[in-house]
Protein backbone atom coordinates (compact mmCIF):
# COMPACT_ATOMS: atom_id res chain seq x y z
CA UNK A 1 123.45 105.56 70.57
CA UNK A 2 121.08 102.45 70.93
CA UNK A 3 117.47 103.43 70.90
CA UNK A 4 117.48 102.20 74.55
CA UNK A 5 118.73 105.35 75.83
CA UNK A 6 116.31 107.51 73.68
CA UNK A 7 114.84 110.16 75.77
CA UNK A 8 110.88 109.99 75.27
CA UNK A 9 107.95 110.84 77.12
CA UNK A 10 104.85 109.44 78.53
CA UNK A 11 101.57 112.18 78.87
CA UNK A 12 104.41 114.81 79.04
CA UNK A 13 106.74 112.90 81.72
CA UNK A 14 109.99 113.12 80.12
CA UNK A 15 112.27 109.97 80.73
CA UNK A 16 115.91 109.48 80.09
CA UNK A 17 115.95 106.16 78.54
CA UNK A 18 113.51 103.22 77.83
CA UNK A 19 114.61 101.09 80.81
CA UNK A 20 111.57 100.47 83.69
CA UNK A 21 111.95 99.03 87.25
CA UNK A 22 108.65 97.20 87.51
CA UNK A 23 106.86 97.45 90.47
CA UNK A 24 108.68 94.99 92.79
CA UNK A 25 107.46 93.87 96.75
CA UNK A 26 110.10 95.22 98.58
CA UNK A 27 108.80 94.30 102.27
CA UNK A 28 110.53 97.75 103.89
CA UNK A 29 107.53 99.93 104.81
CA UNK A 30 106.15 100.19 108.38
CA UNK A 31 103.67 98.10 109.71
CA UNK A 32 101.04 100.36 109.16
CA UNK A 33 102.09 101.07 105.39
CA UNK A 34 104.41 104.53 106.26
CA UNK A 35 107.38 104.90 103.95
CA UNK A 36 110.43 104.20 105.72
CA UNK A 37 114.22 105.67 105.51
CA UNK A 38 115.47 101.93 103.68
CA UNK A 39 112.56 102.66 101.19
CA UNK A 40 113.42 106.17 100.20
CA UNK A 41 116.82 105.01 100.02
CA UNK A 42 116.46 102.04 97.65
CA UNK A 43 114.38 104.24 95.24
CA UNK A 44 116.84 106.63 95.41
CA UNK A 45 119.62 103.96 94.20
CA UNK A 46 117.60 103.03 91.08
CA UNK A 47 117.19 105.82 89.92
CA UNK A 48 121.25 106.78 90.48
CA UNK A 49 121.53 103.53 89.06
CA UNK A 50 120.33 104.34 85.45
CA UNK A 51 116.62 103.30 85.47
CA UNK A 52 114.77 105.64 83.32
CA UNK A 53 111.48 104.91 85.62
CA UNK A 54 111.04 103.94 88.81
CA UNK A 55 107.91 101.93 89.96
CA UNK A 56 107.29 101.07 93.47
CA UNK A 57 106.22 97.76 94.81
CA UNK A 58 102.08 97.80 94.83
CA UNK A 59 100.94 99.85 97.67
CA UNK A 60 97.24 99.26 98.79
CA UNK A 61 94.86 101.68 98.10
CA UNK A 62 92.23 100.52 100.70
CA UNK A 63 93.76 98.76 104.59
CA UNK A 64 90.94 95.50 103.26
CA UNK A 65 93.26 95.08 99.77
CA UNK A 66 96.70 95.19 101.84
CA UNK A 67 98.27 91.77 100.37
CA UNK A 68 100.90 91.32 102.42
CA UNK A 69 103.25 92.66 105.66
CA UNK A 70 105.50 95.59 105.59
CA UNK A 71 103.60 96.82 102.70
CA UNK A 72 103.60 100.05 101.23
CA UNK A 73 100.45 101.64 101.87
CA UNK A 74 98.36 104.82 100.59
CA UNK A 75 95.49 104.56 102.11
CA UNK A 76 95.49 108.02 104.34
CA UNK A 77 96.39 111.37 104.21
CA UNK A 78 99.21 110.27 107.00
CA UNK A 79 101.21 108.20 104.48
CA UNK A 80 101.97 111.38 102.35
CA UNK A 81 104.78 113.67 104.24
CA UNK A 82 106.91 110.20 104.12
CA UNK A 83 106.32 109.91 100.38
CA UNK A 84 107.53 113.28 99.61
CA UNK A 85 110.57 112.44 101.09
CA UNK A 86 111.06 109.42 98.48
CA UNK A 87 110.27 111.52 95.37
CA UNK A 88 112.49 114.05 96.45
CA UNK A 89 115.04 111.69 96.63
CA UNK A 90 114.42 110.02 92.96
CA UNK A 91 114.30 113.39 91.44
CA UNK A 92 117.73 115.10 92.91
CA UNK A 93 118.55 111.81 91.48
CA UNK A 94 117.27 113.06 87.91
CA UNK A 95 114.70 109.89 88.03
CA UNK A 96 111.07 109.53 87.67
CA UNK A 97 108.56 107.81 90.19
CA UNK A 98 105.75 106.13 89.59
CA UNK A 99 103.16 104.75 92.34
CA UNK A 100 101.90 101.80 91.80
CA UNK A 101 98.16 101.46 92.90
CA UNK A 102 96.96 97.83 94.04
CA UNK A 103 93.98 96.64 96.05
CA UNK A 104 94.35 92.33 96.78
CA UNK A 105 90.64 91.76 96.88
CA UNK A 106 90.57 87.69 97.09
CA UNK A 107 94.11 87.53 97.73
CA UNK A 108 94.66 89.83 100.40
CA UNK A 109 96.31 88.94 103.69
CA UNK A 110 93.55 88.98 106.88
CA UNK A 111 96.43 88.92 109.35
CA UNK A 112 96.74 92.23 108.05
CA UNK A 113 93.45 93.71 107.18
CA UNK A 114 91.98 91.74 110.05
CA UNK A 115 88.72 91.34 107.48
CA UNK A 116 87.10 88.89 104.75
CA UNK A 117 88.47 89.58 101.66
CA UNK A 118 86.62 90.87 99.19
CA UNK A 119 86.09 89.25 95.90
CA UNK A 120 84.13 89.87 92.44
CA UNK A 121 82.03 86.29 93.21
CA UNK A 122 82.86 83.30 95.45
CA UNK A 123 85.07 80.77 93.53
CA UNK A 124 86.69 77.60 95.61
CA UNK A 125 90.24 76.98 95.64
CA UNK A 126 92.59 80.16 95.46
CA UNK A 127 92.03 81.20 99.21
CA UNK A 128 92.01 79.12 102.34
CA UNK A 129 89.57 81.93 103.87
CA UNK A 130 85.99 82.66 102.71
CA UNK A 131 85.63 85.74 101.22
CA UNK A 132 82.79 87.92 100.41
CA UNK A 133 80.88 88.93 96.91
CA UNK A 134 81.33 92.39 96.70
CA UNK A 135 78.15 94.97 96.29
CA UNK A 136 77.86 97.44 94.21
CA UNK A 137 78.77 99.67 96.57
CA UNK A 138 81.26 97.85 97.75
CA UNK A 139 82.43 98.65 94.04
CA UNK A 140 81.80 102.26 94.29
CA UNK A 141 84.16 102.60 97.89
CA UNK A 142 86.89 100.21 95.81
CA UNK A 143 86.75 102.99 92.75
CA UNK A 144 86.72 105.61 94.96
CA UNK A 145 90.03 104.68 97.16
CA UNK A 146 91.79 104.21 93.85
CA UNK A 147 90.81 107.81 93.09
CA UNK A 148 91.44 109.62 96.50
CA UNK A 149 94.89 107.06 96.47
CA UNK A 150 96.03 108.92 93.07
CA UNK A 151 95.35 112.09 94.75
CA UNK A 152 97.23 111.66 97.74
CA UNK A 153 100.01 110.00 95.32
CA UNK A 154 99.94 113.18 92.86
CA UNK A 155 99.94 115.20 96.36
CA UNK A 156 103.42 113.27 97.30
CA UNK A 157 104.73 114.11 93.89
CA UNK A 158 105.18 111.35 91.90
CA UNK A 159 105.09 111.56 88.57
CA UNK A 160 102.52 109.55 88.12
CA UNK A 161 100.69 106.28 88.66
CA UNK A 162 100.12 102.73 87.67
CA UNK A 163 96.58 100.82 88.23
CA UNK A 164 98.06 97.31 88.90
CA UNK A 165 95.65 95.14 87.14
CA UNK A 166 97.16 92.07 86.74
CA UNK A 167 98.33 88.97 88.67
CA UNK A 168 95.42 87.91 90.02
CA UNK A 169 94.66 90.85 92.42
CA UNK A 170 90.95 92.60 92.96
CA UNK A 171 90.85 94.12 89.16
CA UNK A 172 92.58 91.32 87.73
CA UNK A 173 90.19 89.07 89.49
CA UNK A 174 87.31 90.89 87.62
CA UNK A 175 88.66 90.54 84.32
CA UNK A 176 88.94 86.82 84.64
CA UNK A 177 86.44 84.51 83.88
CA UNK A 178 87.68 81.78 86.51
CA UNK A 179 87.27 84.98 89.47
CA UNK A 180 84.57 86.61 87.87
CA UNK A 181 80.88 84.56 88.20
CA UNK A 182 78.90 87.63 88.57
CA UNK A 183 75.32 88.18 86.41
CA UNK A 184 75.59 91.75 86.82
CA UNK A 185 76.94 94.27 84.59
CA UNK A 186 80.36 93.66 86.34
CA UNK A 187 80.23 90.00 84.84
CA UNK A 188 80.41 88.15 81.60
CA UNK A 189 81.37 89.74 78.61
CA UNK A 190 84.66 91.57 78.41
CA UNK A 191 82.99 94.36 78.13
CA UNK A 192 81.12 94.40 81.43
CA UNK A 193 84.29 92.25 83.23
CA UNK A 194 86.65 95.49 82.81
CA UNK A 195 83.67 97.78 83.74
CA UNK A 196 85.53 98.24 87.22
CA UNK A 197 88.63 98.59 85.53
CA UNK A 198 87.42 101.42 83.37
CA UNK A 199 85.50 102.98 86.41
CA UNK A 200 89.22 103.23 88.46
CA UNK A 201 90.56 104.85 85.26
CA UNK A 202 87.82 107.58 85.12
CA UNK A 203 87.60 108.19 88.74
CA UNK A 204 91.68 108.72 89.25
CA UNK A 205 91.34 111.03 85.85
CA UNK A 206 89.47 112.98 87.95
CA UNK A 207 90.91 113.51 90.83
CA UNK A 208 94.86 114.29 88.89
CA UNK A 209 93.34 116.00 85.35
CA UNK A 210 94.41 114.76 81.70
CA UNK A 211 97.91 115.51 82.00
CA UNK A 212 99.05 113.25 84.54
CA UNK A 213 100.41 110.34 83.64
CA UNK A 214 98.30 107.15 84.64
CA UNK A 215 99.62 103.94 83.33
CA UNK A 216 98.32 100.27 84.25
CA UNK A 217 99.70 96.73 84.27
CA UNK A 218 97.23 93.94 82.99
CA UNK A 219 97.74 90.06 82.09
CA UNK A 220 98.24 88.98 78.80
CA UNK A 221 96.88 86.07 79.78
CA UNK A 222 96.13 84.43 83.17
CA UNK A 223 97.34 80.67 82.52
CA UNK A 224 94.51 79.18 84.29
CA UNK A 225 91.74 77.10 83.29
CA UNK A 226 89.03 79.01 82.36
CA UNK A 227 90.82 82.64 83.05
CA UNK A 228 91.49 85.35 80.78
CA UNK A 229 92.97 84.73 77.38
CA UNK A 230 94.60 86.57 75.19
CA UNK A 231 91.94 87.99 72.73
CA UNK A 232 89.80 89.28 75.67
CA UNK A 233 93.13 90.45 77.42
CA UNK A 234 93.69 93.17 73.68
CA UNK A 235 89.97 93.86 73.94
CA UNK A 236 90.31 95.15 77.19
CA UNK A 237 93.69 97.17 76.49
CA UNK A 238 91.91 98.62 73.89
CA UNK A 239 89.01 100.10 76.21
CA UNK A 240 91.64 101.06 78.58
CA UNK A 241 93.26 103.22 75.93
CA UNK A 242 90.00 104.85 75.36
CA UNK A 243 89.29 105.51 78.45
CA UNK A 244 92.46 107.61 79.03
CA UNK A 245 95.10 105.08 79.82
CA UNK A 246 98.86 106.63 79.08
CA UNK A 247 100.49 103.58 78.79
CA UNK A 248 100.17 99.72 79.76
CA UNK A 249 102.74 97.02 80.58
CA UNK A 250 102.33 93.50 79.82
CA UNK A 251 102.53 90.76 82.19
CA UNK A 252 100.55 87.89 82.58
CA UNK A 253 99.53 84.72 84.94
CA UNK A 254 99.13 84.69 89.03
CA UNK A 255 100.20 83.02 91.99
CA UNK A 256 98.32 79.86 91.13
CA UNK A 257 99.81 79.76 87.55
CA UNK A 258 102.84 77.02 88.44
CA UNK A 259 105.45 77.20 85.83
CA UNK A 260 103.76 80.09 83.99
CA UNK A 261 103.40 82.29 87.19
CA UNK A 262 104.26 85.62 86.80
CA UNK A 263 108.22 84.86 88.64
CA UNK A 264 109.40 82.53 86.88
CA UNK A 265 112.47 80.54 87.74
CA UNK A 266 115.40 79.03 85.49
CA UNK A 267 116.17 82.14 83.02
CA UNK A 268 119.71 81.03 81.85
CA UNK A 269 119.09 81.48 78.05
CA UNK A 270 117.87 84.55 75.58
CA UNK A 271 115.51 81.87 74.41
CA UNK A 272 113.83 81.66 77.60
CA UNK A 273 113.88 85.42 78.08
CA UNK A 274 110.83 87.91 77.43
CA UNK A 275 108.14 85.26 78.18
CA UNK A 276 105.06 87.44 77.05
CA UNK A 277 106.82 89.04 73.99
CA UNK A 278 104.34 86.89 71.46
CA UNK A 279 101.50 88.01 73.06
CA UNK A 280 102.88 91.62 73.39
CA UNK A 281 102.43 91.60 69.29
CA UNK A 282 98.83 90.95 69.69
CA UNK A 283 98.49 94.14 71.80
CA UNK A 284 100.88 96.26 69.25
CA UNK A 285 98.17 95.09 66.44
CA UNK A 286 95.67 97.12 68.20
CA UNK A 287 96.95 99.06 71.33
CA UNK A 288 98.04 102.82 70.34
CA UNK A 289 99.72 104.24 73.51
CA UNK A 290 103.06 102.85 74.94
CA UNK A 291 103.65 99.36 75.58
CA UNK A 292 105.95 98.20 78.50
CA UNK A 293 107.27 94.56 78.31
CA UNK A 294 107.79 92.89 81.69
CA UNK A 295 108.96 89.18 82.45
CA UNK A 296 112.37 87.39 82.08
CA UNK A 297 114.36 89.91 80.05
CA UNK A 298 118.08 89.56 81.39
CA UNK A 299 119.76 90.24 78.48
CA UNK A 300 120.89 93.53 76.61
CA UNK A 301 120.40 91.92 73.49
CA UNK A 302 116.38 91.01 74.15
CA UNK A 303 116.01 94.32 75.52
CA UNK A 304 117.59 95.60 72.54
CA UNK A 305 115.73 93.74 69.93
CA UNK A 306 112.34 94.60 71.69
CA UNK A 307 112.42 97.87 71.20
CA UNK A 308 114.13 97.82 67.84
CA UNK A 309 111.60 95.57 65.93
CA UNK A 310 108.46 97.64 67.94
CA UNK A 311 107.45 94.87 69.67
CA UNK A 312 107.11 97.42 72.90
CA UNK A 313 108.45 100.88 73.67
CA UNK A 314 109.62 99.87 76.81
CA UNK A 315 111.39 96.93 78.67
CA UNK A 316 110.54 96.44 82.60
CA UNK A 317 112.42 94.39 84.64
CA UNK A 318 112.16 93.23 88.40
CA UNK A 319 114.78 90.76 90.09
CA UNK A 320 117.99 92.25 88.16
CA UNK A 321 117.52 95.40 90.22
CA UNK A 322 117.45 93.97 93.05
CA UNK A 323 121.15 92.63 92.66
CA UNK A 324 121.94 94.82 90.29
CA UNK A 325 120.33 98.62 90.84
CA UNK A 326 122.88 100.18 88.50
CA UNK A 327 122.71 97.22 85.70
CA UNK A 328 121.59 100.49 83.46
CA UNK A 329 124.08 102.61 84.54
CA UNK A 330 126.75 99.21 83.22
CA UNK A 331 125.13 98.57 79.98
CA UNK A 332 125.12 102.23 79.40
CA UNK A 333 129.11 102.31 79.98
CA UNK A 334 129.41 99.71 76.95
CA UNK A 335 129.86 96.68 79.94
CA UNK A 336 127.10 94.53 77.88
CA UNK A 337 127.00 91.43 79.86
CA UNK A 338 123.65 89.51 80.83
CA UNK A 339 121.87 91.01 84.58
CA UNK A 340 123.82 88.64 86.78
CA UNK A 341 120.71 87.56 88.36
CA UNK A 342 120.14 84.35 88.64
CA UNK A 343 116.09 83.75 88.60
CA UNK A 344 115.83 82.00 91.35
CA UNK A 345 113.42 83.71 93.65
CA UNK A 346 115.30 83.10 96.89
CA UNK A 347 115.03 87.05 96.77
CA UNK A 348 112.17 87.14 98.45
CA UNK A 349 112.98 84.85 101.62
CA UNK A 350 113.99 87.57 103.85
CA UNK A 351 110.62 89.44 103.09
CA UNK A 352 109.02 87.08 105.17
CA UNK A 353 111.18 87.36 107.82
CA UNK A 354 110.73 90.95 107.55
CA UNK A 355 114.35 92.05 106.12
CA UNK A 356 113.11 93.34 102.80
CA UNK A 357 113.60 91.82 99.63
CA UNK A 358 117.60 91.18 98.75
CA UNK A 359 119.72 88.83 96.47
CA UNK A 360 121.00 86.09 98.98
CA UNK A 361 123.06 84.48 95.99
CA UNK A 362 126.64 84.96 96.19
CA UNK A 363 127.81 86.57 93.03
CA UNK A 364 130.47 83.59 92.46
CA UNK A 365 128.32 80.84 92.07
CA UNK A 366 126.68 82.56 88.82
């Protein structure tokens, strides 16, 4: 059996194989961030599809960090009956769920939040509305929601969640230099740039106890000028891991990236597969818990060659569940091919129209 389908365990969450849906906008919840039937029912499919974890799209711990419409939200006590309707449905499924915790700071969407975003300093030209230095206690609310949101997640059962970090949303934002201006002891070093970060990680620890699982997802590097690089991106892991971090998955660059954003299009080759695998090696160098490799894999192969030469000890993928929700459940029945998806984003088209993300490519043009 390949060591994909090894059964392992993160903090004591026992998972089937090594396979991860990484958290993906789906664009299903209610207007006011309530779980909806469609949602439950797509988790449900993944994890009847073969995915050994389940991580939902980022859901906003705070209404002023909602990034987008029909957004998953997890902000009140009312958003947790719902929620215990979806992990029900992953576990008579025999899956695991993970909640993915996310706050937009800069980059959220004021249609929604109806307020100026907040930010770790004012920086020009990644947000065609002003936004607003945040305080210290501005800080202090931000670590607290992530707390109370793990809570209310733990509450809904899920198995656990993930601190998204990465992308170039509110804690990614601090741990980059181009975001991050500040003189304070949130600002400058690494050191005091993931102080917020480490902050979120103590304050959820406790609020769910040590033996929760509590994961996060963090840039590799930012591919910006001037943004977080890769030595400062291992630094970081490493004080993550320190402070009680189960595991981390690897991702890297944001919306302003171009060619190096985190989506990238054009994956028709292994060669162009697993786009942060070098810099995943850096990590493995120095990072002792789990890794989880995210961007580009398609391939059974890449997957398979990740885990075997320890470059991670798990692979994430995004788009190929969303045509493919039982691509697992395939490669697991010897049916080997590549994820049919084609890497071409136009996924996330109806989102905006508010359908929920879909694959709009016919299947016979691949």
């Amino acid at each position: 059996m390949s060591p994909l389908f090894d059964a392992t365990q993160i903090n004591g969450m026992m998972l089937s194989n090594r396979f991860v849906r990484s958290a993906t906008w789906e664009g299903m919840a209610e207007s006011d961030g309530s779980c909806t039937d469609r949602l439950t029912a797509l988790m449900e499919k993944l994890a009847a599809g073969g995915v050994g974890l389940v991580i939902t799209g980022h859901t906003y711990v705070d209404r002023r960090g909602q990034a987008g419409p029909w957004q998953l939200g997890i902000d009140c006590a009312d958003r947790v009956p719902p929620l215990q309707k979806m992990t029900t449905a992953v576990h008579a499924q025999n899956g695991k769920i993970v909640m993915q915790l996310a706050h937009a700071g800069l980059m959220a969407d004021t249609d929604q939040t109806g307020t100026i975003p907040l930010a770790p300093s004012i920086v020009d030209g990644y947000s065609k509305i002003p936004a607003r230095e945040m305080t210290p206690d501005d800080i202090g609310e931000v670590v607290d929601a992530f707390g109370t949101a793990a809570a209310r997640a733990k509450a809904a059962g899920f198995d656990g969640v993930q601190i998204h970090a990465a992308h170039g949303y509110l804690l990614s934002q601090f741990l980059s230099p181009v975001f991050n201006h500040r003189s304070d002891t949130y600002g400058g070093t690494v050191d005091n740039r993931a102080q917020i970060v480490l902050e979120v990680i103590r304050g959820i620890r406790q609020t769910v106890g040590d033996r929760y699982p509590v994961l996060i997802k963090m840039n590799t590097a930012d591919h910006l000028a001037g943004g977080l690089e890769l030595p400062d991106a291992v630094t970081a892991a490493v004080l993550f891991q320190a402070a009680g971090i189960d595991a981390i998955e690897l991702s890297g660059g944001t919306g302003a990236s171009g060619k190096l954003r985190p989506v990238r299009t054009g994956i028709k080759s292994k060669e162009r597969e697993a786009y942060f695998e070098e810099a995943a090696r850096s990590f493995r160098q120095q990072a002792t818990v789990p890794l989880i490799l995210v961007g580009g894999i398609r391939s059974y192969e890449t997957a398979a060659r990740i885990i075997t030469e320890n470059t991670a000890d798990y692979v994430s993928m995004s788009r190929p569940f969303i045509r493919e929700p039982d691509l697992i459940n395939r490669w697991q029945s010897g049916d080997l091919k590549r994820a049919t998806c084609v890497s071409d984003n136009r996924c996330f088209i109806p989102i905006r129209k508010g359908l929920g993300v879909t694959c709009v490519t016919d299947a016979k043009h691949t």
